[in-house]
C-alpha atoms as a PDB file:
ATOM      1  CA  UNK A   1      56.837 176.360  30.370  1.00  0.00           C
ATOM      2  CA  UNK A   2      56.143 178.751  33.316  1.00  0.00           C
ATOM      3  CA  UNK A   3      55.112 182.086  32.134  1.00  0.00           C
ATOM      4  CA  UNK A   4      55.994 184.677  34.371  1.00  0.00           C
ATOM      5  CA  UNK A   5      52.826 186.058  36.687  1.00  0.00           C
ATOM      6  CA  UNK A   6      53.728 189.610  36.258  1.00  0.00           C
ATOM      7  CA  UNK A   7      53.069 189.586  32.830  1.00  0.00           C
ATOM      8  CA  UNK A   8      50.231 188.125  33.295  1.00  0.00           C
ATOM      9  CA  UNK A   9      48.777 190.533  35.450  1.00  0.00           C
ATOM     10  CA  UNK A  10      49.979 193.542  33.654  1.00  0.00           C
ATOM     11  CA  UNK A  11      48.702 192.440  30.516  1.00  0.00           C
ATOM     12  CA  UNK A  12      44.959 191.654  32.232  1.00  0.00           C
ATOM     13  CA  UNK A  13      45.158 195.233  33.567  1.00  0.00           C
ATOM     14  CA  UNK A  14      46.269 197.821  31.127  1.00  0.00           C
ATOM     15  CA  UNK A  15      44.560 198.437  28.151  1.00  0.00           C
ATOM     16  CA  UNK A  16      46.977 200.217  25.815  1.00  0.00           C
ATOM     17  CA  UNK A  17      50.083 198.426  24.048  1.00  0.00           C
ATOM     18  CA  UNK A  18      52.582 198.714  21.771  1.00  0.00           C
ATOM     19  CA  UNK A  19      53.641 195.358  20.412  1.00  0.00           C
ATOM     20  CA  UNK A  20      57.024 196.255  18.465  1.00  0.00           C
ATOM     21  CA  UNK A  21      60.190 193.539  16.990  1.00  0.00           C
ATOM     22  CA  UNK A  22      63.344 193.797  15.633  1.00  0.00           C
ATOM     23  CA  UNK A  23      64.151 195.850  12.522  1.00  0.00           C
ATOM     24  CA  UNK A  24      64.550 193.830   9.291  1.00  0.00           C
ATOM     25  CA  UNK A  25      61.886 191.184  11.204  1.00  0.00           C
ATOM     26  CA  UNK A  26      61.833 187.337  10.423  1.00  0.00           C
ATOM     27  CA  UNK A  27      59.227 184.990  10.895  1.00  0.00           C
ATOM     28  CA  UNK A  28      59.821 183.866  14.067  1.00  0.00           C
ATOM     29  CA  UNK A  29      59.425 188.051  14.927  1.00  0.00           C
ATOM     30  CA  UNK A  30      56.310 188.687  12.292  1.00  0.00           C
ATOM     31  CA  UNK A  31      54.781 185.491  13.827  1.00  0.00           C
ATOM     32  CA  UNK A  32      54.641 186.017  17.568  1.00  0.00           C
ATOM     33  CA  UNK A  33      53.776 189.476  17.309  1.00  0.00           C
ATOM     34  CA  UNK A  34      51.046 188.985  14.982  1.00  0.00           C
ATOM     35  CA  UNK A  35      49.814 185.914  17.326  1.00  0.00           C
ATOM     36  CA  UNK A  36      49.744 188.235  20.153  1.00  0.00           C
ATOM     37  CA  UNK A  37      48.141 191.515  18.705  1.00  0.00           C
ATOM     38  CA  UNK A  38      45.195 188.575  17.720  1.00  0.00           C
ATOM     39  CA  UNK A  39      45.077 187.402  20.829  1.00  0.00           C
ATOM     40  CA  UNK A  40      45.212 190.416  22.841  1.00  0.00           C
ATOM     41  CA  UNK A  41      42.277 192.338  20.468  1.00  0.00           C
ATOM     42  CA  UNK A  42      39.942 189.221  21.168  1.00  0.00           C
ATOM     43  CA  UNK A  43      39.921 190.134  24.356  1.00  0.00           C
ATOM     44  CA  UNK A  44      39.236 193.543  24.033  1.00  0.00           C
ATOM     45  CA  UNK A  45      42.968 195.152  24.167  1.00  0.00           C
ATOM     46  CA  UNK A  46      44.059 197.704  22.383  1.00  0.00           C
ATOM     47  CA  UNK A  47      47.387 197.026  20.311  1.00  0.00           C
ATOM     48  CA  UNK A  48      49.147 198.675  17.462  1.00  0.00           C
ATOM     49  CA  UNK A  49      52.182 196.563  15.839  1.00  0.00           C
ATOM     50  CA  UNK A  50      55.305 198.075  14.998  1.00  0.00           C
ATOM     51  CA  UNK A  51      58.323 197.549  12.991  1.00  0.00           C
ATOM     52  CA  UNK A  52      60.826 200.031  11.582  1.00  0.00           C
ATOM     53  CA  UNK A  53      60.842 197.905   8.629  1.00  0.00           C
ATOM     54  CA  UNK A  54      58.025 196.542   6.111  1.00  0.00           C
ATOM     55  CA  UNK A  55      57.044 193.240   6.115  1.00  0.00           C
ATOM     56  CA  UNK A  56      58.688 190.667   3.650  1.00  0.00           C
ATOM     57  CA  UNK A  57      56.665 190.247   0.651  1.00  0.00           C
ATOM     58  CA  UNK A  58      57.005 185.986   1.056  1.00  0.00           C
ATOM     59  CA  UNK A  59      55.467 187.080   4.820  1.00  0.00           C
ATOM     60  CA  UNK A  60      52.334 188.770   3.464  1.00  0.00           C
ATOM     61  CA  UNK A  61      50.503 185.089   3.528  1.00  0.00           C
ATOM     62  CA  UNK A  62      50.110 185.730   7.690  1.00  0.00           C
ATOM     63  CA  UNK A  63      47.006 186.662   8.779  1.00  0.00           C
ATOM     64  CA  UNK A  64      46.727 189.765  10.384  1.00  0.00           C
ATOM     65  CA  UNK A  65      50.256 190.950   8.799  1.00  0.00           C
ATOM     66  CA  UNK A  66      49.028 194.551   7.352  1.00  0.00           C
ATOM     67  CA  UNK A  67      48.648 194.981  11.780  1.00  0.00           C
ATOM     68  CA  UNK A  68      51.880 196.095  10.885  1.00  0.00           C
ATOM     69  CA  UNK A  69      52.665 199.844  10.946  1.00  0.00           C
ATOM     70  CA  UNK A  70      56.177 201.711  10.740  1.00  0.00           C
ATOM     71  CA  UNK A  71      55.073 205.013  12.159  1.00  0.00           C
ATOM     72  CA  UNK A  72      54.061 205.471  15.803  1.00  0.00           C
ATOM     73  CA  UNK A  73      55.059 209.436  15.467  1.00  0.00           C
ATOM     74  CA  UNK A  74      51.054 210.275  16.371  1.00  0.00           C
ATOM     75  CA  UNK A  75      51.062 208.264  19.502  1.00  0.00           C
ATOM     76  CA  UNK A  76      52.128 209.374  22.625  1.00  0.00           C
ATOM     77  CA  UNK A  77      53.595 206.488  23.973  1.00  0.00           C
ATOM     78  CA  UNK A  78      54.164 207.161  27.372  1.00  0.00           C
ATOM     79  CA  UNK A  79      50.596 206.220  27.912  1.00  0.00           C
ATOM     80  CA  UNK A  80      50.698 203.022  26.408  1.00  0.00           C
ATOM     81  CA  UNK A  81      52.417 199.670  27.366  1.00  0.00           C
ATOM     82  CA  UNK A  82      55.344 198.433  25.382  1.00  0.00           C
ATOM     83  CA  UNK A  83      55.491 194.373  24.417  1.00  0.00           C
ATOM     84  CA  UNK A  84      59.230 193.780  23.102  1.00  0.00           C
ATOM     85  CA  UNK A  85      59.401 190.144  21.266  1.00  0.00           C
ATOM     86  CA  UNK A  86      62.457 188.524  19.752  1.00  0.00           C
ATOM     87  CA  UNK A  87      64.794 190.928  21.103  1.00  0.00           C
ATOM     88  CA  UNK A  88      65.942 192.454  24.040  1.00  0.00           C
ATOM     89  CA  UNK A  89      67.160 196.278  23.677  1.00  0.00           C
ATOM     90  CA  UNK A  90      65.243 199.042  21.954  1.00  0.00           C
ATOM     91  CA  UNK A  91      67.791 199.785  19.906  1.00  0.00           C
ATOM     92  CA  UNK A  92      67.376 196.399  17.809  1.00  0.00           C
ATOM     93  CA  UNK A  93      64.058 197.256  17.109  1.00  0.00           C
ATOM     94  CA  UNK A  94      65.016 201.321  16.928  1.00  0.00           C
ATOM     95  CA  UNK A  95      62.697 202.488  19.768  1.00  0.00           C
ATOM     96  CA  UNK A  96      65.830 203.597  21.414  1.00  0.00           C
ATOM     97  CA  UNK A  97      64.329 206.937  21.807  1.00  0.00           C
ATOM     98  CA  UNK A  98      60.795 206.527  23.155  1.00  0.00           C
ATOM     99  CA  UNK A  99      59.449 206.206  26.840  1.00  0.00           C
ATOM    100  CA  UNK A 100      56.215 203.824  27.419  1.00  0.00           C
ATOM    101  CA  UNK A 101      54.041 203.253  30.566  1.00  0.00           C
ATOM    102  CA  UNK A 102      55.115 199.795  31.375  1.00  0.00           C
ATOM    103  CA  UNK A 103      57.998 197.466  29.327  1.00  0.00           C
ATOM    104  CA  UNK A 104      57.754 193.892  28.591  1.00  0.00           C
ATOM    105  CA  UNK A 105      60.610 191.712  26.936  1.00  0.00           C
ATOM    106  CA  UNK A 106      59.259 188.679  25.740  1.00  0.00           C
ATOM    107  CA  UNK A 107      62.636 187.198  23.958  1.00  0.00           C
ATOM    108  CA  UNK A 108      64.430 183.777  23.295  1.00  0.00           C
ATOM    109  CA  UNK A 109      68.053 184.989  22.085  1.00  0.00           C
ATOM    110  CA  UNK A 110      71.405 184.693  23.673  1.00  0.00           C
ATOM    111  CA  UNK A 111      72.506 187.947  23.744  1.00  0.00           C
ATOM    112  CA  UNK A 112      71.231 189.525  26.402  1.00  0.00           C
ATOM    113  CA  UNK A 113      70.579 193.264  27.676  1.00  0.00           C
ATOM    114  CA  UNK A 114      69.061 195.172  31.008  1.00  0.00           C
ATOM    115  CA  UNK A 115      66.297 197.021  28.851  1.00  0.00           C
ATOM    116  CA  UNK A 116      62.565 196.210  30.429  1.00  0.00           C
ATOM    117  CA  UNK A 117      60.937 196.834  33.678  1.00  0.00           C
ATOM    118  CA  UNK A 118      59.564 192.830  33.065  1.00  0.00           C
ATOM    119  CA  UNK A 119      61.745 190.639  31.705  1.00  0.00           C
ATOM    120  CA  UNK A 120      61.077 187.167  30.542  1.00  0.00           C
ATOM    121  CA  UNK A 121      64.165 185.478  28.501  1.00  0.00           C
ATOM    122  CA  UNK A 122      64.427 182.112  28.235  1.00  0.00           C
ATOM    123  CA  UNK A 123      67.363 181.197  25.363  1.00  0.00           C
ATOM    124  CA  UNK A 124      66.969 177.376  26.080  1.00  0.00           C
ATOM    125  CA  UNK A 125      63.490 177.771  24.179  1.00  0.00           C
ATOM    126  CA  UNK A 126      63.377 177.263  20.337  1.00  0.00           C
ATOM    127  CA  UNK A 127      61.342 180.316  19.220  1.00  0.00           C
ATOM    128  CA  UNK A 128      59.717 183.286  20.589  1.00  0.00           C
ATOM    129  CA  UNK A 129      56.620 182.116  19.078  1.00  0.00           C
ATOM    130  CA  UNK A 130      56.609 178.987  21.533  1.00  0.00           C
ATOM    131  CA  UNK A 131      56.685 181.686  24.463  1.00  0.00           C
ATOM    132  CA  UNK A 132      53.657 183.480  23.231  1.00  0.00           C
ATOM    133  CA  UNK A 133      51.886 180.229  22.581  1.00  0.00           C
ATOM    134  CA  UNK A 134      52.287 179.868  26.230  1.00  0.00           C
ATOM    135  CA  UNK A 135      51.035 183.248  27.445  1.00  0.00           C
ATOM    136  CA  UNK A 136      47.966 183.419  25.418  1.00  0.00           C
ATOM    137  CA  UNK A 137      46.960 179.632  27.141  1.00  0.00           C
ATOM    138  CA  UNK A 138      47.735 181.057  30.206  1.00  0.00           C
ATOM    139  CA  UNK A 139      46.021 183.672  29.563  1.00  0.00           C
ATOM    140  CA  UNK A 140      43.060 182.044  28.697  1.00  0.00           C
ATOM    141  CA  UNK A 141      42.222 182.791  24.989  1.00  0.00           C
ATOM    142  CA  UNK A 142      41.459 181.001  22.326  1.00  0.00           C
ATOM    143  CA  UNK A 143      44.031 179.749  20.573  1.00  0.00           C
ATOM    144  CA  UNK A 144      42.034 180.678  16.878  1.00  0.00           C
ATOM    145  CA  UNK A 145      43.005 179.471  12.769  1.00  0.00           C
ATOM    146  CA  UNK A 146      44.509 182.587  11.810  1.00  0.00           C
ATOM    147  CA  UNK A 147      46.997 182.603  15.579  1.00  0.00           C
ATOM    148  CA  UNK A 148      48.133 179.259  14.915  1.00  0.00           C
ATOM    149  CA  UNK A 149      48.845 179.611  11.461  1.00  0.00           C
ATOM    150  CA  UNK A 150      51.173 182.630  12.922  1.00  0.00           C
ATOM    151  CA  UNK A 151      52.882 180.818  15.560  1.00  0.00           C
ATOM    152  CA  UNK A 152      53.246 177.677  13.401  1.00  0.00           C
ATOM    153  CA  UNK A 153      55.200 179.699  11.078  1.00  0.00           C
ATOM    154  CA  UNK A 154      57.156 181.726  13.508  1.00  0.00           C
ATOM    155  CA  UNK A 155      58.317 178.149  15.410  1.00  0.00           C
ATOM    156  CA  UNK A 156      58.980 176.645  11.831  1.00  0.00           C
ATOM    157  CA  UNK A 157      61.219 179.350  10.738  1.00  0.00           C
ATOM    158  CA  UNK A 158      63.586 179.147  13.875  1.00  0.00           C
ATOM    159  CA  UNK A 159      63.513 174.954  13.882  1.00  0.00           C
ATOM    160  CA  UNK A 160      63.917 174.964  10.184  1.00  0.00           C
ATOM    161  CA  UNK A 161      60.505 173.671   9.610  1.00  0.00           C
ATOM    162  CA  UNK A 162      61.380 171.192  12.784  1.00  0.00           C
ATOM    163  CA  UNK A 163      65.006 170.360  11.515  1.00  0.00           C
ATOM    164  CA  UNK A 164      67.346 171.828  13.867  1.00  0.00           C
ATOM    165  CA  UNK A 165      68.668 170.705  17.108  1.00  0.00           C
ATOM    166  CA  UNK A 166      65.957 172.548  18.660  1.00  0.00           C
ATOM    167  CA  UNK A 167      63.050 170.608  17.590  1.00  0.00           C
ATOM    168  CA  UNK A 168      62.409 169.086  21.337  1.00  0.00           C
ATOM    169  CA  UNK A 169      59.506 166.808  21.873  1.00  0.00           C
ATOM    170  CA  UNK A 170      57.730 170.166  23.361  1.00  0.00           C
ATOM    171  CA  UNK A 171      58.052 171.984  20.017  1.00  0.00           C
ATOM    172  CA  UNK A 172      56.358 168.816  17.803  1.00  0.00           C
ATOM    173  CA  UNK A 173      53.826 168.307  20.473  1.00  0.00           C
ATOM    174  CA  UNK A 174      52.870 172.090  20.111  1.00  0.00           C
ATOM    175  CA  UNK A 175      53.518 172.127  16.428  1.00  0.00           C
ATOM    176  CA  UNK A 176      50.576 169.381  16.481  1.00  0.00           C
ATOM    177  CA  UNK A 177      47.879 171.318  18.400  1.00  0.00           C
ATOM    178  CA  UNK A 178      48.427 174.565  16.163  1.00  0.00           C
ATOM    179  CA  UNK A 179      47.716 172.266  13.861  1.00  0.00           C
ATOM    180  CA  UNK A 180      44.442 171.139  15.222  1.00  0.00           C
ATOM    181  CA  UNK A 181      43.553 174.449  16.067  1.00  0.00           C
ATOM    182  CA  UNK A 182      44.144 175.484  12.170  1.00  0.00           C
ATOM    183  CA  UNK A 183      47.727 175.776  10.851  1.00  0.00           C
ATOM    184  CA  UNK A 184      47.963 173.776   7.693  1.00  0.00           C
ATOM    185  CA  UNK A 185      51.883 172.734   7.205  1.00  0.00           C
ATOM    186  CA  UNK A 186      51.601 172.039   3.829  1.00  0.00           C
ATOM    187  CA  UNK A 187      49.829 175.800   3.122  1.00  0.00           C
ATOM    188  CA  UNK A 188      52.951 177.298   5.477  1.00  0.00           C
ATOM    189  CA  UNK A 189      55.770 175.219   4.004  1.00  0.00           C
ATOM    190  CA  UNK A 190      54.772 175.765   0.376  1.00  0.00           C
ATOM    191  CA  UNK A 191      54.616 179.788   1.309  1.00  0.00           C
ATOM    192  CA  UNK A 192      57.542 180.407   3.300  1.00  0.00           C
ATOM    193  CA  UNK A 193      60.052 178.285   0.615  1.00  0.00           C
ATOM    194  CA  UNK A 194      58.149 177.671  -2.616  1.00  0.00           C
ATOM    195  CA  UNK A 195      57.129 181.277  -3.425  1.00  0.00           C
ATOM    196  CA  UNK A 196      59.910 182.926  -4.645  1.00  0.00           C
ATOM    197  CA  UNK A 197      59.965 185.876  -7.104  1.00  0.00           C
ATOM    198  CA  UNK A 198      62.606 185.494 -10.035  1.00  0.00           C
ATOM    199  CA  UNK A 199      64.206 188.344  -8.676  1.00  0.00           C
ATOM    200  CA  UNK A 200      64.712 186.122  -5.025  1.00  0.00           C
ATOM    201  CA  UNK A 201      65.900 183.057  -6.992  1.00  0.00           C
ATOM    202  CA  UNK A 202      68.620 185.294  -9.585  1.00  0.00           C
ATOM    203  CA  UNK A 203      69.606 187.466  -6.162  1.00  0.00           C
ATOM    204  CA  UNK A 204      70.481 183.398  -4.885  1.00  0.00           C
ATOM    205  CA  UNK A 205      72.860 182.271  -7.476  1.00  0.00           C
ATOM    206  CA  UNK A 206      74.581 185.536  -7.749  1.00  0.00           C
ATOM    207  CA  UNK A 207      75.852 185.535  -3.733  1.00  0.00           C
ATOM    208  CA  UNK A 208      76.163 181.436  -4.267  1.00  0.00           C
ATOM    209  CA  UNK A 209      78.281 182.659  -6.990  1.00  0.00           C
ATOM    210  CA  UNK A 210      80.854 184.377  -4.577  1.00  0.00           C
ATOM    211  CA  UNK A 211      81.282 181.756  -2.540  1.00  0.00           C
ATOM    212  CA  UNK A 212      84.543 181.097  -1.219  1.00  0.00           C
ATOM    213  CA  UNK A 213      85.953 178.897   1.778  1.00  0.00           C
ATOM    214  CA  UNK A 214      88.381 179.749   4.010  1.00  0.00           C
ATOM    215  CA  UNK A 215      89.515 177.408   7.023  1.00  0.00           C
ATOM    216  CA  UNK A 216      86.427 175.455   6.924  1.00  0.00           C
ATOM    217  CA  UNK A 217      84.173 178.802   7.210  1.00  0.00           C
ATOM    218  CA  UNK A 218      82.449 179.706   3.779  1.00  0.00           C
ATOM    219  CA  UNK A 219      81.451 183.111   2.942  1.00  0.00           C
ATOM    220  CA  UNK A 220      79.314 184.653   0.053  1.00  0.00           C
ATOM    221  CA  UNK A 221      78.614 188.243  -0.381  1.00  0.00           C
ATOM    222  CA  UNK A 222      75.476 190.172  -1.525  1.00  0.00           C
ATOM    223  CA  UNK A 223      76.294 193.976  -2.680  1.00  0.00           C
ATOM    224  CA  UNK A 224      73.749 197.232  -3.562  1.00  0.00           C
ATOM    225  CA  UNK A 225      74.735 196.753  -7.127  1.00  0.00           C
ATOM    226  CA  UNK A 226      72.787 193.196  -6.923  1.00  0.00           C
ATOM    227  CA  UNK A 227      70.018 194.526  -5.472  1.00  0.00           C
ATOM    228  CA  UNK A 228      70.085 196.920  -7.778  1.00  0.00           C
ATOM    229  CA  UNK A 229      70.167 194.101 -10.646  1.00  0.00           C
ATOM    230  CA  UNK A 230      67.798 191.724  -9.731  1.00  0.00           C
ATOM    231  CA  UNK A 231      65.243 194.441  -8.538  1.00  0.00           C
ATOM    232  CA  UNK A 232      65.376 193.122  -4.898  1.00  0.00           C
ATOM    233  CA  UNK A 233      65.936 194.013  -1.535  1.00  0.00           C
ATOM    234  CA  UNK A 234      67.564 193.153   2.194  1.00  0.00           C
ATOM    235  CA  UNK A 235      65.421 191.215   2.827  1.00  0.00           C
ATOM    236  CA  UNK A 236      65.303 188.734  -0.156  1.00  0.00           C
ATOM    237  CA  UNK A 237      68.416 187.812   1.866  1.00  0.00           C
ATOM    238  CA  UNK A 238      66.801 185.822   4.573  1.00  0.00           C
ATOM    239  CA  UNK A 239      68.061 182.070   5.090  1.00  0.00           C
ATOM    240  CA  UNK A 240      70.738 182.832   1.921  1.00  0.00           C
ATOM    241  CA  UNK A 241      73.371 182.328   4.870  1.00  0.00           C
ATOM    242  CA  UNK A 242      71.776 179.142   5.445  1.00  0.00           C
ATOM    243  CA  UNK A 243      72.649 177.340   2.350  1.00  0.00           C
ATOM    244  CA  UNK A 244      76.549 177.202   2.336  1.00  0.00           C
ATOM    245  CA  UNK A 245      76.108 175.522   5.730  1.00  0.00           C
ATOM    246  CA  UNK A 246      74.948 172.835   3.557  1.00  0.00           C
ATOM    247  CA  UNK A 247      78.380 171.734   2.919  1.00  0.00           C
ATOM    248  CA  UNK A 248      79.572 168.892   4.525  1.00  0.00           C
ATOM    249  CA  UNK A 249      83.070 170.109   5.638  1.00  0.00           C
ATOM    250  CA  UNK A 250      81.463 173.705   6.564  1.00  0.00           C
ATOM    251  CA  UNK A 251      81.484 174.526   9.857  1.00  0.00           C
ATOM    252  CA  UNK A 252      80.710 178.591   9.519  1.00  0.00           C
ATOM    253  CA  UNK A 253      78.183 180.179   6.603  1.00  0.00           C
ATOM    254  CA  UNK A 254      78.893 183.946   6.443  1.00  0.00           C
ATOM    255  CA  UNK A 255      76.622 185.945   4.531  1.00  0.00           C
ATOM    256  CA  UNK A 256      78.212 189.701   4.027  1.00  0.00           C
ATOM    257  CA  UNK A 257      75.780 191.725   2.978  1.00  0.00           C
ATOM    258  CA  UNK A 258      76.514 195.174   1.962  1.00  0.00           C
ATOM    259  CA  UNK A 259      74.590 198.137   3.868  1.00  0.00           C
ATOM    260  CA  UNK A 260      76.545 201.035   2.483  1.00  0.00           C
ATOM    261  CA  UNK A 261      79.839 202.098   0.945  1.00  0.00           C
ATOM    262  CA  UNK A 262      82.248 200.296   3.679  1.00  0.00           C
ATOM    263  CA  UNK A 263      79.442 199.317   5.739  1.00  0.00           C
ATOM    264  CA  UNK A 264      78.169 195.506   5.829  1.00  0.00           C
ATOM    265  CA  UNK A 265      76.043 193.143   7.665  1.00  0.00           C
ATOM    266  CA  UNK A 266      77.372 190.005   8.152  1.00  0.00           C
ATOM    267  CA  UNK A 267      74.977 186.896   9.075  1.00  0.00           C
ATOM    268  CA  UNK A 268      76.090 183.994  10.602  1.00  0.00           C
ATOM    269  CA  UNK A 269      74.904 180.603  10.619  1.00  0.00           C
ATOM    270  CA  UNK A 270      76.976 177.252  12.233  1.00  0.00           C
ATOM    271  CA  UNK A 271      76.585 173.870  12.874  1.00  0.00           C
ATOM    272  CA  UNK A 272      76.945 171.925  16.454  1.00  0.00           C
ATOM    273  CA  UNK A 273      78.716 173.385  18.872  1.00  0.00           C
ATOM    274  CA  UNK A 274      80.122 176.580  17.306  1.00  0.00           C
ATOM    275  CA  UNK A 275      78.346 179.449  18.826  1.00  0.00           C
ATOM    276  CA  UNK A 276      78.362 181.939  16.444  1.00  0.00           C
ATOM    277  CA  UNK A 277      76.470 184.369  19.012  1.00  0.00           C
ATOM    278  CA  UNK A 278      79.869 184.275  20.893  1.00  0.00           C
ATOM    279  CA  UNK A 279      81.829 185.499  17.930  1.00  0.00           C
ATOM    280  CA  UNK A 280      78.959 188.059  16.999  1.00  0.00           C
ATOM    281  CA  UNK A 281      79.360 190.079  20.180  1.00  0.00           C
ATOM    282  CA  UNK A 282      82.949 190.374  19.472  1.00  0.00           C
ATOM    283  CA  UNK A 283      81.716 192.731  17.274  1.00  0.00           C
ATOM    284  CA  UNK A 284      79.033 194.241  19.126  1.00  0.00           C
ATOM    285  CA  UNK A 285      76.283 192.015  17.685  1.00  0.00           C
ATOM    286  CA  UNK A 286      74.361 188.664  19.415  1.00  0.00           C
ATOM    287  CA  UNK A 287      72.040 186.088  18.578  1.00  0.00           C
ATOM    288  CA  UNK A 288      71.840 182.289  18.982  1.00  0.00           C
ATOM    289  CA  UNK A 289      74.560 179.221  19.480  1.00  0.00           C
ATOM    290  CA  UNK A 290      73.874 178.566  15.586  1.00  0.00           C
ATOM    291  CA  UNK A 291      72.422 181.631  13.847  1.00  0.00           C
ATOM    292  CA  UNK A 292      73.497 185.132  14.871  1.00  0.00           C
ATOM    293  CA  UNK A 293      74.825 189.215  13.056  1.00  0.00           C
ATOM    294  CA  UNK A 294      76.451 191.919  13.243  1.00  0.00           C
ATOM    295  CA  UNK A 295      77.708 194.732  11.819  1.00  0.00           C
ATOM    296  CA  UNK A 296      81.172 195.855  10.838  1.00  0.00           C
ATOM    297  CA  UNK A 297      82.649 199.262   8.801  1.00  0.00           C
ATOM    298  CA  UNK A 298      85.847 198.142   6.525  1.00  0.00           C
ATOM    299  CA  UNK A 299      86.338 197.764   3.226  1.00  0.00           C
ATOM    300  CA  UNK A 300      84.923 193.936   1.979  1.00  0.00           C
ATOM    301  CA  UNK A 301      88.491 192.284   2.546  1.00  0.00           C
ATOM    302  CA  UNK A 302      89.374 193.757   5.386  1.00  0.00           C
ATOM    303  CA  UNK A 303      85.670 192.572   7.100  1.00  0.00           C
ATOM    304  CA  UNK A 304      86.439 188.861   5.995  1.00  0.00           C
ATOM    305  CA  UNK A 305      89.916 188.522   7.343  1.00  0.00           C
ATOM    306  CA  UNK A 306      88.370 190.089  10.625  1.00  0.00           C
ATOM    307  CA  UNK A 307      85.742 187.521  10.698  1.00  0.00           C
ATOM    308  CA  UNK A 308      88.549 184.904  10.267  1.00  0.00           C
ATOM    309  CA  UNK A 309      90.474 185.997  12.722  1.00  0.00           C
ATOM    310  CA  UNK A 310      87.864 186.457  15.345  1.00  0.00           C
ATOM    311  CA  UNK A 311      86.859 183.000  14.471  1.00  0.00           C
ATOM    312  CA  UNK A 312      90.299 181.592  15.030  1.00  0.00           C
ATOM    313  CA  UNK A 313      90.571 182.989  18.398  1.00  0.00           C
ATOM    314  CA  UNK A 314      87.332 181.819  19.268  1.00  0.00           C
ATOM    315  CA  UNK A 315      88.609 178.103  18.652  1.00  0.00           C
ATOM    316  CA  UNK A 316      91.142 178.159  20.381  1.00  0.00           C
ATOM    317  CA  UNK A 317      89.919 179.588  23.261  1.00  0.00           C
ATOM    318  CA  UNK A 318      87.208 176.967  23.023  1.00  0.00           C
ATOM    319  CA  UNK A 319      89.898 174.408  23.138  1.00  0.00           C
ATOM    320  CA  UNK A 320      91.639 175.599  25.811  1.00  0.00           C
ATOM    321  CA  UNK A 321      88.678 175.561  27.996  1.00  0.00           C
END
């Protein structure tokens, strides 16, 4: 993988930056950043990380996670250097609002905007955290335990711990030399799916217990009253969409989650060659071919039969062509 020289030269001559993800961050997001704000402070860099949103509890086993901060209100960032990773416009991560010295977007997703004055997308690759796994080699620095047990993770969680149709020779060959260099995949598996709080696990069977299928796509829905319930939050959510998919005849897992009164996020997760991302930005949202969101305000009904429909059209369109 050829990382772009600009980057490297801008991040071997400034000495300011502002590594900041996606709101409501994942591992491949909490991964890669974490890798990189390692990486860079080794070297002497300056770095603060930044996410509107806490860290997941079942995250907290990364090294380096409480880098973390969700205030940047003190800093006047138009002096400092912005690193964007695992998305592409500030408003996913909520930065829509701030200026910085230099932009970098460092991202691996479909859905693609203008935002950053450097620019490196590349949605054939299988994580973000395989892109900074690149740049710190090329950058020359040590690839230590505690950054390969964070890029480990962040490549597991968008393979599906080396599952999916993404899992290329270059991803195991990588996986192995994190591995040398410190990741331990039992330690990582056991604390990314075998950690659960009872809370998690209750939250779990009460969505699996709305599930419904409609034309092949199922759907299971997570409300505030839930939440409320089984003392959780959005984020005990994560991968929920994924097990519906599990079902053989399932070609679509929709996970409507509820944001506010009328207000819901819906997650999306396929199989083969339904590309969910296309149907996502239908409704102004994106991701990848197999796992993307979006947002939608209608009552609960009303936002399923939507989802239906856009799906239909998207089928046959995709036979037509």
């Amino acid at each position: 993988m050829k990382v772009p020289v600009e980057i490297i030269t801008l991040l071997k001559k400034e000495e300011k930056f502002l590594i900041m993800t996606h709101i409501n961050p994942d591992g491949d997001a909490i991964g890669s950043s974490t890798a990189l704000s390692l990486a860079l402070g080794s070297v002497g860099k300056e770095t603060l990380l930044y996410d509107r949103d806490p860290v997941p509890q079942f995250y907290r086993f990364l090294p380096g996670y409480e880098r973390f901060t969700n205030s940047i209100s003190s800093l006047v960032t138009g002096h400092w250097s912005l690193i964007l990773l695992d998305c592409n416009s500030p408003e996913r991560a909520g930065i829509d609002n701030l200026t910085f010295k230099h932009s970098i977007v460092i991202d691996h997703h479909e859905t693609e905007r203008d935002f950053g004055d450097i620019r490196w997308m590349d949605t054939e690759t299988a994580a973000t955290g395989l892109m900074v796994f690149y740049l710190i080699k090329e950058l020359g620095i040590k690839i230590t335990r505690d950054i390969a047990i964070n890029l480990y993770s962040a490549i597991s969680i968008d393979t599906g711990t080396f599952r999916y149709s993404n899992t290329t020779p270059e991803v195991l060959r990588v996986g192995a030399e994190l591995i040398e260099a410190g990741a331990n995949p039992y330690y990582i598996s056991n604390s990314l799916y075998e950690t659960w709080s009872g809370g998690r696990f209750d939250l779990l069977i009460r969505a699996l217990n709305t599930l419904e299928i409609r034309d092949d796509i199922a759907i299971t829905t997570v409300t505030k009253e839930m939440f409320i319930k089984t003392r959780t939050g959005p984020e005990d959510t994560e991968n929920f969409s994924n097990f519906p998919r599990m079902i053989q005849s399932v070609r679509i897992s929709a996970l409507f989650r509820e944001i506010d009164t009328g207000l819901w996020k819906v997650s999306l997760r396929s199989k083969g060659d339904v590309n969910v991302a296309r149907i996502a930005e239908l409704f102004d949202g994106g991701g990848h071919k197999n796992a993307a969101g979006y947002k939608i305000k209608a009552d609960l009904e009303s936002a399923k039969e939507a989802l239906l429909k856009a799906v239909n059209g998207y089928c046959h369109k995709s036979q037509q062509t």
